[in-house]
Every structure is written in C-alpha cells, then in structure tokens.
Protein backbone atom coordinates (compact mmCIF):
# COMPACT_ATOMS: atom_id res chain seq x y z
CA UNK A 1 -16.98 -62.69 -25.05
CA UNK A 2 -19.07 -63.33 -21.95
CA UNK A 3 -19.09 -67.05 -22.90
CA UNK A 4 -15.31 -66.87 -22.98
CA UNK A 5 -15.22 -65.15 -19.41
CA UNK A 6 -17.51 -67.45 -17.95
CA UNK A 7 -15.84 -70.26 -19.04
CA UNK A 8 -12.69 -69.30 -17.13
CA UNK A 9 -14.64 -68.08 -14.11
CA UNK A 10 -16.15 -71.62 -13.63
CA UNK A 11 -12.56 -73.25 -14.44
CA UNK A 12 -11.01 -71.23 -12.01
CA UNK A 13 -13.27 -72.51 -9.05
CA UNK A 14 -12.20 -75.50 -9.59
CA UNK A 15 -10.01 -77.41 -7.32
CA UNK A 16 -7.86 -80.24 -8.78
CA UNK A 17 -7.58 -82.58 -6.13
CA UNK A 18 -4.74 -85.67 -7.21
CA UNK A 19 -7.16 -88.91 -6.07
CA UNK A 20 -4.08 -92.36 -5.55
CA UNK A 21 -5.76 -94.64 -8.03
CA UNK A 22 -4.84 -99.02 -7.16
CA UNK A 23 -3.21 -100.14 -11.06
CA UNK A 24 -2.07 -103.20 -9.78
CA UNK A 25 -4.33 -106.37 -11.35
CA UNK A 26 -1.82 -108.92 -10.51
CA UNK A 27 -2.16 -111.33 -7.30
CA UNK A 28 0.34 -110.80 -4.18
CA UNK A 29 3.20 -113.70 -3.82
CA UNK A 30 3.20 -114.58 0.14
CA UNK A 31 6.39 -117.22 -0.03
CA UNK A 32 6.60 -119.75 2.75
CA UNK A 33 4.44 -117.54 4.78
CA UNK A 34 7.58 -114.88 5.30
CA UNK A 35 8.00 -113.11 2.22
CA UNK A 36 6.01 -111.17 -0.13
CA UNK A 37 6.57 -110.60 -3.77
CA UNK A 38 5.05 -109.76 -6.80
CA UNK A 39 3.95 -112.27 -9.59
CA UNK A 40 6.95 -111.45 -11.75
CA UNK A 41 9.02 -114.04 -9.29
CA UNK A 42 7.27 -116.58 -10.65
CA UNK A 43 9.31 -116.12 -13.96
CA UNK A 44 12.52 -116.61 -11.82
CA UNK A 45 12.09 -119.79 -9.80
CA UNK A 46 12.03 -123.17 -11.57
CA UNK A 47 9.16 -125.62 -10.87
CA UNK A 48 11.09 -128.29 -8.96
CA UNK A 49 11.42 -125.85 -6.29
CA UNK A 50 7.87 -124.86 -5.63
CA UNK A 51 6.61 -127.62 -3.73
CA UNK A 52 2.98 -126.25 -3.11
CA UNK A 53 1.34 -123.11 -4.71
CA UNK A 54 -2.13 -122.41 -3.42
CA UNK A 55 -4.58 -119.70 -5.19
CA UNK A 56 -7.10 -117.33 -3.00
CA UNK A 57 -8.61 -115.01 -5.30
CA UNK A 58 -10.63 -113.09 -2.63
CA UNK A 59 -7.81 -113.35 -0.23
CA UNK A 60 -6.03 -109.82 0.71
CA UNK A 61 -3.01 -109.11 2.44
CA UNK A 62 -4.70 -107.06 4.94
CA UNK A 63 -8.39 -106.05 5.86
CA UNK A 64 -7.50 -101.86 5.35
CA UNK A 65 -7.08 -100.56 2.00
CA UNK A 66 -5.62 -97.29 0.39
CA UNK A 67 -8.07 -96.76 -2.59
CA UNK A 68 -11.73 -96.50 -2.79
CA UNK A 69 -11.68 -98.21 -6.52
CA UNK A 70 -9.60 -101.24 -4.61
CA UNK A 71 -9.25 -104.17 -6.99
CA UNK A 72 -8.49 -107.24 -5.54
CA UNK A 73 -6.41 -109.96 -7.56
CA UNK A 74 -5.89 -112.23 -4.51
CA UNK A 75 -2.98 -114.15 -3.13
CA UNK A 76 -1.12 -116.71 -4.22
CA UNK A 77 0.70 -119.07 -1.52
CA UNK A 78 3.96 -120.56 -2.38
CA UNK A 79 6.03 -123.26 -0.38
CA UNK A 80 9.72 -123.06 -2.31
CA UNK A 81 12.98 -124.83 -1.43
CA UNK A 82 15.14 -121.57 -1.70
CA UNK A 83 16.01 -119.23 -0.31
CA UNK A 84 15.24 -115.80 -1.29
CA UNK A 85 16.80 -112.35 0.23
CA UNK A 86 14.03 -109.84 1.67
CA UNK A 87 14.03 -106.94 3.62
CA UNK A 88 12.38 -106.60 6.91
CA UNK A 89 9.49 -103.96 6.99
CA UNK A 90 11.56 -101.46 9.45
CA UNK A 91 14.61 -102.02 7.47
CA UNK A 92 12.69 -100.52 4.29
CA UNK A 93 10.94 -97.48 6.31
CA UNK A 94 14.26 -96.86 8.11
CA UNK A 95 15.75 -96.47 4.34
CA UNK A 96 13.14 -93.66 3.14
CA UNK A 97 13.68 -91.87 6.78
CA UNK A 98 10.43 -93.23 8.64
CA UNK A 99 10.05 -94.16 11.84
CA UNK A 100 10.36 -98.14 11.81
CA UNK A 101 6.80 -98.66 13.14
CA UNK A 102 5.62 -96.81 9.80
CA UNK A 103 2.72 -98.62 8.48
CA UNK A 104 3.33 -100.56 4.88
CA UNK A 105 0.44 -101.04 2.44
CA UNK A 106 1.09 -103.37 -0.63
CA UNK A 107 -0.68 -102.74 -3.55
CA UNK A 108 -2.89 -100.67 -1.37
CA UNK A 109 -3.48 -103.22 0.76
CA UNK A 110 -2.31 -102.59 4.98
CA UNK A 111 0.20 -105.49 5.74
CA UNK A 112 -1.11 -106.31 9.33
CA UNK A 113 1.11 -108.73 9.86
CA UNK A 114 4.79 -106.62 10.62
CA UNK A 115 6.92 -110.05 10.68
CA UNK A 116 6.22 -110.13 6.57
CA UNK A 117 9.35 -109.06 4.77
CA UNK A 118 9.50 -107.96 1.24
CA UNK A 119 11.56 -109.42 -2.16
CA UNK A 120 13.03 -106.16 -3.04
CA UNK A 121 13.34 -107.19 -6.69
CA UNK A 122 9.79 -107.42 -6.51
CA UNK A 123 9.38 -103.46 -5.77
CA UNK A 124 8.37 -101.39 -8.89
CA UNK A 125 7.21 -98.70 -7.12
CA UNK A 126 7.73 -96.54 -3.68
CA UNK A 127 5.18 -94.00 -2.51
CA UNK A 128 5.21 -91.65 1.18
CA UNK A 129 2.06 -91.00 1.47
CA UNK A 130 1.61 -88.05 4.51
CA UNK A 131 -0.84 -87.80 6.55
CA UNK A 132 -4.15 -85.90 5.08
CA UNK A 133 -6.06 -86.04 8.50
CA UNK A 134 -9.01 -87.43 6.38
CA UNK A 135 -7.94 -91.02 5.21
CA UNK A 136 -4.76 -90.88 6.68
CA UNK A 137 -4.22 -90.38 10.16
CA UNK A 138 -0.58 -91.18 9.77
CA UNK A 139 2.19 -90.82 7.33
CA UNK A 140 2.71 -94.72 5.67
CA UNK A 141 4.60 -96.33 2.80
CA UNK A 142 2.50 -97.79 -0.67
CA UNK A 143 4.55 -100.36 -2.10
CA UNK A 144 3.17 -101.70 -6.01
CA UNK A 145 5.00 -105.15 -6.85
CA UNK A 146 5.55 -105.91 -10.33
C-alpha cells in the first residue's frame, strides 16, 4: 500500500511540459530565389521546365531555429520556367490574425529573408506558437512543408 501511495506522490510532482519536436527530414524547395515549397512540388512540375536544380545539404533557410533536436535536410535550388502562385509572408500572418511583421519559421527554420513567399499547396501544417518569454520572445508562425 505505501508502494502504491508513493508511486502517485512522485507522479503527481511531475510536470508534463509539451517540448515542439522538428519531423520534417525532407529538404526546403527555394524556386527562382522567390518561392519556397516543400519537396512534394517536385512531383508536380515536369523536367523540361526546371532548367537548373542545385543541392545544399548543409544549407538552411535561416541561421535561428525552433527545436533543439533541429535536423537539417538542406535546400534544394530550383530555376523553373513557370509560374507558380505563392503567398506573401504578411498575407499568410494577416490570415491567422497576426500582425504582418510576425516572424515565419519553416520547418523550424527563421525565414530571414521577408521578400520569400510561400507555395501554399506546399503547407501541411500551421502552428502559432506564443510567446514563452524563454525561447520565444515573440509570438511567430511554424510552417512544416510536405
């Protein structure tokens, strides 16, 4: 019986604390230097209108990341003869009631660069993440590509 009771005492001290875990293992898609997408484009464009694909595997799209167990799967750089509709960073924050400035991570990943726009087909996944005054100073957006 004391085993029982002790058992519960210790659980009960416990905090559960929800850690963001990275799942993504698949490279970010930066098209023509303007767009980024997930790797599941590929699948969707035919090859005689990718006219240069380059591969940086320890390439990231920023230098600030989310998660402390960060994988990174690199970039891949794609010049394509089409044209492709994206949505402009502020235009997606604006959507899930941010302020337009709101700070975007892909994958985990900060995109420093705000002129980037994204391939909303691309999107598998949208996260607020508010601000926890110990990694976050800020309230930002964690958007996983498929």
């Amino acid at each position: 019986m004391i085993f029982v009771l002790g058992n519960f005492t210790l659980n009960a001290q416990v905090a559960r604390v929800k850690l963001a875990k990275d799942t993504s293992e698949k490279p970010v898609i930066i098209i023509n230097d303007q767009i980024i997408a997930g790797s599941s484009i590929l699948k969707s464009i035919p090859e005689e209108y990718i006219s240069e694909m380059k591969v940086f595997k320890d390439k990231t799209i920023g230098s600030k990341m989310l998660f402390v167990d960060q994988q990174n799967p690199g970039i891949v750089t794609l010049e394509i003869q089409k044209e492709f509709e994206a949505k402009s960073q502020s235009e997606i924050n604006k959507f899930f009631g941010l302020d337009s400035e709101t700070d975007l991570y892909v994958n985990g990943y900060l995109v420093e660069d705000k002129d980037l726009r994204l391939y909303a087909s691309s999107i598998a996944k949208v996260e607020v993440l508010k601000k926890d005054y110990l990694r976050l100073k800020t309230t930002v957006l964690n958007i996983s590509l498929n």
